[in-house]
C-alpha atoms as a PDB file:
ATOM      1  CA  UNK A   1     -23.943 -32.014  53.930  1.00  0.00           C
ATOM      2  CA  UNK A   2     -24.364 -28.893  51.654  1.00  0.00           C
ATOM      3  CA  UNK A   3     -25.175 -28.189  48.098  1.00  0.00           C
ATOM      4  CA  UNK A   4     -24.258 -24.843  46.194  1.00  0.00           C
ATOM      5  CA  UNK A   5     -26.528 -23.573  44.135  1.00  0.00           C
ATOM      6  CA  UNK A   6     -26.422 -20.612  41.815  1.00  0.00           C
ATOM      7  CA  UNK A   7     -29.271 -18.450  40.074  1.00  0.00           C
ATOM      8  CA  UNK A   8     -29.627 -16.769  37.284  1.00  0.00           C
ATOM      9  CA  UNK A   9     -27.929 -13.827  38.491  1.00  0.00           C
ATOM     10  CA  UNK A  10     -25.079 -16.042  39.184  1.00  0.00           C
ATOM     11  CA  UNK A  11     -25.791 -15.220  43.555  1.00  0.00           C
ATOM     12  CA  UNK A  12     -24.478 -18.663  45.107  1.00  0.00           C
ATOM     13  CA  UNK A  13     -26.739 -20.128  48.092  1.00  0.00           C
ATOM     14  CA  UNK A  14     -25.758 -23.130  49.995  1.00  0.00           C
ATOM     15  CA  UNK A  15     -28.838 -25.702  50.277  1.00  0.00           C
ATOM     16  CA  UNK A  16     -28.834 -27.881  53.332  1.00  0.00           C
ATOM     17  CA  UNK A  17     -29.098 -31.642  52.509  1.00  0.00           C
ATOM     18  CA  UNK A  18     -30.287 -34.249  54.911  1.00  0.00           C
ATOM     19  CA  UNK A  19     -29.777 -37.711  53.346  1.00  0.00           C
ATOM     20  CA  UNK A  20     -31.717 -40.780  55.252  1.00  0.00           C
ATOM     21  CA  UNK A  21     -31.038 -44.685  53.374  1.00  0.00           C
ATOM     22  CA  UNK A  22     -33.375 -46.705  53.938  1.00  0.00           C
ATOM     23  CA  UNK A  23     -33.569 -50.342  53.133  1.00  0.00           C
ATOM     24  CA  UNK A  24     -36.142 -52.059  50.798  1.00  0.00           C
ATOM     25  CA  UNK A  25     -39.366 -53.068  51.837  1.00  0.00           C
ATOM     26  CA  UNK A  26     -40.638 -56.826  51.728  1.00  0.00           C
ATOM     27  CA  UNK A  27     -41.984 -56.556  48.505  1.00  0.00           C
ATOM     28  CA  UNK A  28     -38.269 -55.875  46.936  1.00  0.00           C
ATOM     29  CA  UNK A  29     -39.277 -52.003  46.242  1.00  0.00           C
ATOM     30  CA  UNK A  30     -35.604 -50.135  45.348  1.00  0.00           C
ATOM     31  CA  UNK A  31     -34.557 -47.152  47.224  1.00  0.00           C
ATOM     32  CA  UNK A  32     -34.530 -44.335  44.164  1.00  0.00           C
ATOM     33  CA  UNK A  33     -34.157 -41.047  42.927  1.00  0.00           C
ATOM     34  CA  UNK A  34     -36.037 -41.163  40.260  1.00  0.00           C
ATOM     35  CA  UNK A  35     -36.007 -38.636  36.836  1.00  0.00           C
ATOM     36  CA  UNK A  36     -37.398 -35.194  36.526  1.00  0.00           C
ATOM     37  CA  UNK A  37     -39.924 -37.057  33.926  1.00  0.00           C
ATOM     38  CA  UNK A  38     -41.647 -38.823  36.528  1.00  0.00           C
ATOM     39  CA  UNK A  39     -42.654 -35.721  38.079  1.00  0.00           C
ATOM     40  CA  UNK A  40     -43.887 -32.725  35.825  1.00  0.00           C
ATOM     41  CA  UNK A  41     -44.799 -29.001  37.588  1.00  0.00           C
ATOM     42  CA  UNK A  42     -46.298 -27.013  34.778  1.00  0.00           C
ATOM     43  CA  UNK A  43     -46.418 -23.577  33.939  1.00  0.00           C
ATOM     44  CA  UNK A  44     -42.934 -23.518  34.990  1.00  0.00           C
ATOM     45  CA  UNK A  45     -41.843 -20.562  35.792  1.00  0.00           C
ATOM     46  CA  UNK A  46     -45.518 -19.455  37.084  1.00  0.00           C
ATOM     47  CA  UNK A  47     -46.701 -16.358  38.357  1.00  0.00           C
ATOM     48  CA  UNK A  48     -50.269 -17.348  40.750  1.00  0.00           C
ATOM     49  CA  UNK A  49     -50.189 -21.056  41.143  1.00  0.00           C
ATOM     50  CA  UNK A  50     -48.602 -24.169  39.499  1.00  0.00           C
ATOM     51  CA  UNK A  51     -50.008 -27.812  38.978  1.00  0.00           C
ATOM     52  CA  UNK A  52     -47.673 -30.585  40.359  1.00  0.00           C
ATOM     53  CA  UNK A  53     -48.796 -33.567  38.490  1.00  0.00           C
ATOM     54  CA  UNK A  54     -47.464 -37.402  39.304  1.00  0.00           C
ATOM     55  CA  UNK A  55     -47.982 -41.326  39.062  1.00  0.00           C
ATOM     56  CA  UNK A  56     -49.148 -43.065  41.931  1.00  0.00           C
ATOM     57  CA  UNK A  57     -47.914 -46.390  41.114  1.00  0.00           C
ATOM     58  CA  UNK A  58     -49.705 -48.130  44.896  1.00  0.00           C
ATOM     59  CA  UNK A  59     -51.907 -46.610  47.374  1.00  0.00           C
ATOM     60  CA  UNK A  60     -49.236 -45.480  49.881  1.00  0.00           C
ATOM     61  CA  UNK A  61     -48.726 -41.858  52.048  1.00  0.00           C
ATOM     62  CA  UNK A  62     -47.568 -39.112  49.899  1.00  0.00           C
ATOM     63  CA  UNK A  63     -45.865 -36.192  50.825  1.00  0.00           C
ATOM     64  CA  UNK A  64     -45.191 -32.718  48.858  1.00  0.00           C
ATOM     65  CA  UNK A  65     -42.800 -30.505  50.171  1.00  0.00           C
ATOM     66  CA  UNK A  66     -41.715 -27.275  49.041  1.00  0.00           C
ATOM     67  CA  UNK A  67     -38.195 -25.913  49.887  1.00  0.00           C
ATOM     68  CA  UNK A  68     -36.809 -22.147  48.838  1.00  0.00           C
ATOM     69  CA  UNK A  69     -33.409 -21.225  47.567  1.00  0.00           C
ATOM     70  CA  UNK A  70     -32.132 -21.393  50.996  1.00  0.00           C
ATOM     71  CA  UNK A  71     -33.424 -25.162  51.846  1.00  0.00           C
ATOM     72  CA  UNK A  72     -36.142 -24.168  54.222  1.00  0.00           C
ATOM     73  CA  UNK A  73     -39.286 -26.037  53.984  1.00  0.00           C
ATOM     74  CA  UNK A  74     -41.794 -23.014  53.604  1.00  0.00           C
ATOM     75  CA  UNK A  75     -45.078 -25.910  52.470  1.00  0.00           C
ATOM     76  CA  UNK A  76     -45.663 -29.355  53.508  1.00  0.00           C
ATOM     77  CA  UNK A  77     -48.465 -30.809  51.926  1.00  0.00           C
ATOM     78  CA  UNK A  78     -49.270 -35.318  53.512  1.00  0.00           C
ATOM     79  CA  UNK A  79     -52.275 -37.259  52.015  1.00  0.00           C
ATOM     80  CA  UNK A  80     -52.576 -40.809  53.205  1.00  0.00           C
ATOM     81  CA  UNK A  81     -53.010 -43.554  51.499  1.00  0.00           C
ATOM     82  CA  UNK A  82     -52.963 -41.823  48.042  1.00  0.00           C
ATOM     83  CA  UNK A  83     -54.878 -44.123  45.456  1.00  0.00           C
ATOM     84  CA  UNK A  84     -52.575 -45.117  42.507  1.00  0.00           C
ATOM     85  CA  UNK A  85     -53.083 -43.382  39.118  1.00  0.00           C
ATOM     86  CA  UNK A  86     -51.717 -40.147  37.427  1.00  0.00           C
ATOM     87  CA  UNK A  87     -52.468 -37.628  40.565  1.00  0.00           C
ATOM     88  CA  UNK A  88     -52.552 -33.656  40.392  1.00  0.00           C
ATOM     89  CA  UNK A  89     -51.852 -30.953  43.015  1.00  0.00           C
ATOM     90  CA  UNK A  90     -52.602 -26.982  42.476  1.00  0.00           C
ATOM     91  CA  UNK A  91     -50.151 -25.235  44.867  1.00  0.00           C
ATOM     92  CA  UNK A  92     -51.455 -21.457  45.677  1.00  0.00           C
ATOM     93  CA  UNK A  93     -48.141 -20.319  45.884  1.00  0.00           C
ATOM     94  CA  UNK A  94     -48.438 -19.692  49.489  1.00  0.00           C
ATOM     95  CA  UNK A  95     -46.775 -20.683  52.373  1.00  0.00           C
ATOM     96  CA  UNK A  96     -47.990 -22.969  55.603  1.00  0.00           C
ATOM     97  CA  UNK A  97     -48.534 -19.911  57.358  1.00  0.00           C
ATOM     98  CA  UNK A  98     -50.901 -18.594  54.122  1.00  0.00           C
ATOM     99  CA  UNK A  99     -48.323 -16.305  53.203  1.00  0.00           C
ATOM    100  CA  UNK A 100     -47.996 -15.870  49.316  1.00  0.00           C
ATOM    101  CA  UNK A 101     -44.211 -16.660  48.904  1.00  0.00           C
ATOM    102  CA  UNK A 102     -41.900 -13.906  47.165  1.00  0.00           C
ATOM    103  CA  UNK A 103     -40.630 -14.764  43.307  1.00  0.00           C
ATOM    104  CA  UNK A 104     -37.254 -17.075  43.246  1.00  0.00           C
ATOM    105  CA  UNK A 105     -36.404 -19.568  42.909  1.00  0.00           C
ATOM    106  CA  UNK A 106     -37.704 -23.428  44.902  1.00  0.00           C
ATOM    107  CA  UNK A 107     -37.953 -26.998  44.851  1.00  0.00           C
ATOM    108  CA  UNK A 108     -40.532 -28.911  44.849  1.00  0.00           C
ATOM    109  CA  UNK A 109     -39.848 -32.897  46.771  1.00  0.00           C
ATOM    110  CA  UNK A 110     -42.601 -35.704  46.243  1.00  0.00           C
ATOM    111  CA  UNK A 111     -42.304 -38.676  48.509  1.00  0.00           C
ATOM    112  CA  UNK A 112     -43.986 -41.236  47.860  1.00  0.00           C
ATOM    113  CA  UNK A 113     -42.869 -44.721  50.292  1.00  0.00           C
ATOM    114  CA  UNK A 114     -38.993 -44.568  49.881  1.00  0.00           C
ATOM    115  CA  UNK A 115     -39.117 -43.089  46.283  1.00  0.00           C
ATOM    116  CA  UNK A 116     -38.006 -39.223  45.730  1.00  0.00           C
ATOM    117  CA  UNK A 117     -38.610 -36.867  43.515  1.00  0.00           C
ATOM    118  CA  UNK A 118     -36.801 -33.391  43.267  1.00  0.00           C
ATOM    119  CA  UNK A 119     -38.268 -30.228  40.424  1.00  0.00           C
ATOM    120  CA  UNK A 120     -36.817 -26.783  40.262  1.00  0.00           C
ATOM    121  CA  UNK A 121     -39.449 -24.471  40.130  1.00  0.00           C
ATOM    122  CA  UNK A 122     -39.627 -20.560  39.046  1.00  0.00           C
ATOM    123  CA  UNK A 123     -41.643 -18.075  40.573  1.00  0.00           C
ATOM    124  CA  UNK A 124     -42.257 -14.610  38.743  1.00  0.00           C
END
């Protein structure tokens, strides 16, 4: 499955989507997308590096990925066993590979458990 997105200079990129269901845990946990106020990325757009900011609601492996326009994951960020409370990450703006990313457009995906949250970002 495919998603079409369009920038602001109305270019059209197709974003591969991989979608996995997974049924709730033992302590009744719903599976969820949840709201873009749940998790904030601020400055947004941002030029050197942005602050990803969250809730940890349980101590539970986190993951932060970051995908570009084109759905490739260009960062993957996994802390384990995360303490719960409001949680903040500074990302450089660089790539795994340590390679400062071009400006564009990406997304950022927190996982936390079987929860999911999706940001559009703006680099410039």
């Amino acid at each position: 499955m495919s998603v079409i997105v369009v920038d602001h200079l109305n270019k059209k990129y197709k974003i591969p989507v991989h979608l996995r269901v997974v049924p709730p845990n033992g302590d009744n946990e719903n599976i969820s997308i949840k709201s873009k106020k749940e998790l904030s990325c601020f400055p947004n757009p941002f030029s050197k590096d942005i602050t990803i900011s969250f809730l940890q609601e349980k101590s539970r492996k986190t993951e932060i990925a970051i995908f570009d326009i084109q759905g490739r994951m260009i960062r993957n960020i996994v802390i384990n066993n995360l303490k719960p409370g409001h949680q903040k990450y500074i990302w450089d703006g660089k790539k795994n590979m340590r390679k400062e990313v071009i400006d564009g457009i990406y997304y950022i995906s927190l996982t936390m458990g079987n929860i999911n949250y999706i940001k559009k970002i703006v680099k410039i």
